[in-house]
N, C-alpha and C. Protein backbone atom coordinates (compact mmCIF):
# COMPACT_ATOMS: atom_id res chain seq x y z
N UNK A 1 94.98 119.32 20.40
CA UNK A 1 94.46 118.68 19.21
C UNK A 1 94.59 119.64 18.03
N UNK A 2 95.13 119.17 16.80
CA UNK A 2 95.44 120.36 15.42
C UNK A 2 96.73 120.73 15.57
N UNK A 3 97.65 120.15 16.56
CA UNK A 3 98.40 121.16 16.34
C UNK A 3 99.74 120.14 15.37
N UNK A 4 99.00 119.26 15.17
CA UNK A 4 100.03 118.74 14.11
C UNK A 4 100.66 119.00 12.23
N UNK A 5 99.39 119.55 12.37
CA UNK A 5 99.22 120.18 10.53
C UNK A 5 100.24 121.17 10.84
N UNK A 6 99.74 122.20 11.95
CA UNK A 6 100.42 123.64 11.88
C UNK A 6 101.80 123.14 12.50
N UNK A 7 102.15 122.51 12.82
CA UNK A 7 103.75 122.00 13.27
C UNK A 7 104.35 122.17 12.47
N UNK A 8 103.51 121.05 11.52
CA UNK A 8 104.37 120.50 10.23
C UNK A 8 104.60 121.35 8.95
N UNK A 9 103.99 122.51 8.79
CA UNK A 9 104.07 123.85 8.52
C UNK A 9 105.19 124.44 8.71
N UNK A 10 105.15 124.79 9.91
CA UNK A 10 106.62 125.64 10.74
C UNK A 10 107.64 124.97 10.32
N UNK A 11 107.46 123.32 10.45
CA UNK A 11 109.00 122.47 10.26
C UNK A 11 109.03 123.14 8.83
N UNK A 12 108.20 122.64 8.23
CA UNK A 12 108.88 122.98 6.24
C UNK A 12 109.02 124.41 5.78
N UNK A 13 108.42 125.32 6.41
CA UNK A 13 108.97 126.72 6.33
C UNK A 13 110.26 126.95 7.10
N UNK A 14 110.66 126.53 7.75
CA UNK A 14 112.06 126.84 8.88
C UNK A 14 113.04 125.77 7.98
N UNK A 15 112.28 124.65 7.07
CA UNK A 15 113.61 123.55 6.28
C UNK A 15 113.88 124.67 5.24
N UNK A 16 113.05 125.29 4.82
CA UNK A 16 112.93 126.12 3.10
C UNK A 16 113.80 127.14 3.49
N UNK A 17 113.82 127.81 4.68
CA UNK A 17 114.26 129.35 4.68
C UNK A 17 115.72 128.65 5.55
N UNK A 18 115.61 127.52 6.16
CA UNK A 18 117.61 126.90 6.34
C UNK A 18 118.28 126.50 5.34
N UNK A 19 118.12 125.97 4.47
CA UNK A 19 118.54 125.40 2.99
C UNK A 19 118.08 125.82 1.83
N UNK A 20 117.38 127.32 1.58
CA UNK A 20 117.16 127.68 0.43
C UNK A 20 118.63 128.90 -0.20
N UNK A 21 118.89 128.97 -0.95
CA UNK A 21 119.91 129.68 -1.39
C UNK A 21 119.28 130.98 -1.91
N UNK A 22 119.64 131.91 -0.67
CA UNK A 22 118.84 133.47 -1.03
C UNK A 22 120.21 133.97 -1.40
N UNK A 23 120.00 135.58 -1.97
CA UNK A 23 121.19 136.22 -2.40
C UNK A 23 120.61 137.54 -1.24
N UNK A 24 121.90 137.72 -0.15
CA UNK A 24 121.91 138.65 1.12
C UNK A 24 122.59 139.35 0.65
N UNK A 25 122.27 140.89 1.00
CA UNK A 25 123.54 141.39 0.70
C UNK A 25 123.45 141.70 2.75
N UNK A 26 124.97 141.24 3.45
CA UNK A 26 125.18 140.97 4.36
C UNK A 26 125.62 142.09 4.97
N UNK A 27 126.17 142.79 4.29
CA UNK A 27 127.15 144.36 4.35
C UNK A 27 126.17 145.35 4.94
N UNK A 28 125.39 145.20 3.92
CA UNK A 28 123.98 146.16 4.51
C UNK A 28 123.01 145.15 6.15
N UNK A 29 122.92 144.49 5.74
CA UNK A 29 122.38 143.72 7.45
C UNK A 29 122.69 144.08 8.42
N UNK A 30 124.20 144.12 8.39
CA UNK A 30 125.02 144.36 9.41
C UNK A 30 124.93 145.79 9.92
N UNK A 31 125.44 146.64 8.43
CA UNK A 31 125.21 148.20 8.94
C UNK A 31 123.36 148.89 9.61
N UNK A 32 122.62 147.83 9.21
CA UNK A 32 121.38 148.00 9.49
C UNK A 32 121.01 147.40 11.06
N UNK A 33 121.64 146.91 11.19
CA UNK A 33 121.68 145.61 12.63
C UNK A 33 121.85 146.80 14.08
N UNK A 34 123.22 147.36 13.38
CA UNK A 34 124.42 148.11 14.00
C UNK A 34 123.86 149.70 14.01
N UNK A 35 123.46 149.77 13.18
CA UNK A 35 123.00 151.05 13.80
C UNK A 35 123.14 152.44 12.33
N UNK A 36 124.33 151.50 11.87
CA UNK A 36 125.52 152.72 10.86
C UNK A 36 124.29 154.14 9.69
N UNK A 37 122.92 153.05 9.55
CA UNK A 37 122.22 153.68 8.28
C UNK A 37 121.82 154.74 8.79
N UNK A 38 122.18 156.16 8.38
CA UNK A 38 122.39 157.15 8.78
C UNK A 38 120.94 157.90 7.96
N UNK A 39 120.45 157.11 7.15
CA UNK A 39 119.02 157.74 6.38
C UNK A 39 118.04 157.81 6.95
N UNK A 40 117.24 158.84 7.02
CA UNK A 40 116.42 159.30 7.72
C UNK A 40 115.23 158.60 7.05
N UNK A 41 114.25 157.79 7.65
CA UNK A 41 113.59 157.43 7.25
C UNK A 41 111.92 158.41 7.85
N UNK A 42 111.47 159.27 8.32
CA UNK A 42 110.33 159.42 8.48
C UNK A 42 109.80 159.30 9.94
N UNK A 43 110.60 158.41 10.57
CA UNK A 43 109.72 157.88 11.85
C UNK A 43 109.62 158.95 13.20
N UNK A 44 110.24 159.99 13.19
CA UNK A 44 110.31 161.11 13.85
C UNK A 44 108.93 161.31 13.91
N UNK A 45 108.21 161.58 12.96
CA UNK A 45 107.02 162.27 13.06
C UNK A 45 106.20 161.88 13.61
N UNK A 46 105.50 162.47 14.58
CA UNK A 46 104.72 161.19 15.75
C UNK A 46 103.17 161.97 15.43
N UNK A 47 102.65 161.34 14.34
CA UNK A 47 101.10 161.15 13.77
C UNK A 47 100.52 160.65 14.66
N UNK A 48 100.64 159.72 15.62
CA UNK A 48 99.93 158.93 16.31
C UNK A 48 99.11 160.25 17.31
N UNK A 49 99.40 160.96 17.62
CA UNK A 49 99.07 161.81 18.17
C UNK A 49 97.66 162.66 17.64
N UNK A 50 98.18 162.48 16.67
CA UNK A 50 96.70 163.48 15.40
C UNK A 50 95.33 162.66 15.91
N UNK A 51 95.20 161.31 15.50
CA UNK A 51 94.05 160.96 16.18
C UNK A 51 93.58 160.47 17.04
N UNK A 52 94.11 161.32 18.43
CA UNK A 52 93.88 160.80 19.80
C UNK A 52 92.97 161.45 20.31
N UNK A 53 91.59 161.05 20.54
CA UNK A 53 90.90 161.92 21.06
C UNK A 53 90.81 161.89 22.98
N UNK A 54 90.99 162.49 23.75
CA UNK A 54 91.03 162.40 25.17
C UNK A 54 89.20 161.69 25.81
N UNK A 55 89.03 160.92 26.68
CA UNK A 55 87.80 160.51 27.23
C UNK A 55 87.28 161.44 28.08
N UNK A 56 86.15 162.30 28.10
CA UNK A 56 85.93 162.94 29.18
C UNK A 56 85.14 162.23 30.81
């Protein structure tokens, strides 16, 4: 039960983003997809670690 509003949601967001005319640049997608972007973005640094406290 409800799940008809939120359906009909998904349908018109999935019609908007199949038939809306975006400007891609595709060149970059691809090299981003693939692996090619050679820029270091940050994610090395493993912070997650800083606030781990152990359970005794």
């Amino acid at each position: 039960m409800g799940r008809g509003r939120s359906k009909a949601k998904q349908t018109k967001v999935a019609r908007d983003l199949k038939y809306s005319n975006q400007d891609m640049d595709l060149d970059n997608l691809a090299k981003e997809l693939h692996g090619e972007d050679k820029e270091d973005k940050g994610f090395d640094n493993d912070s997650s670690n800083d606030n781990y406290t152990p359970r005794n």
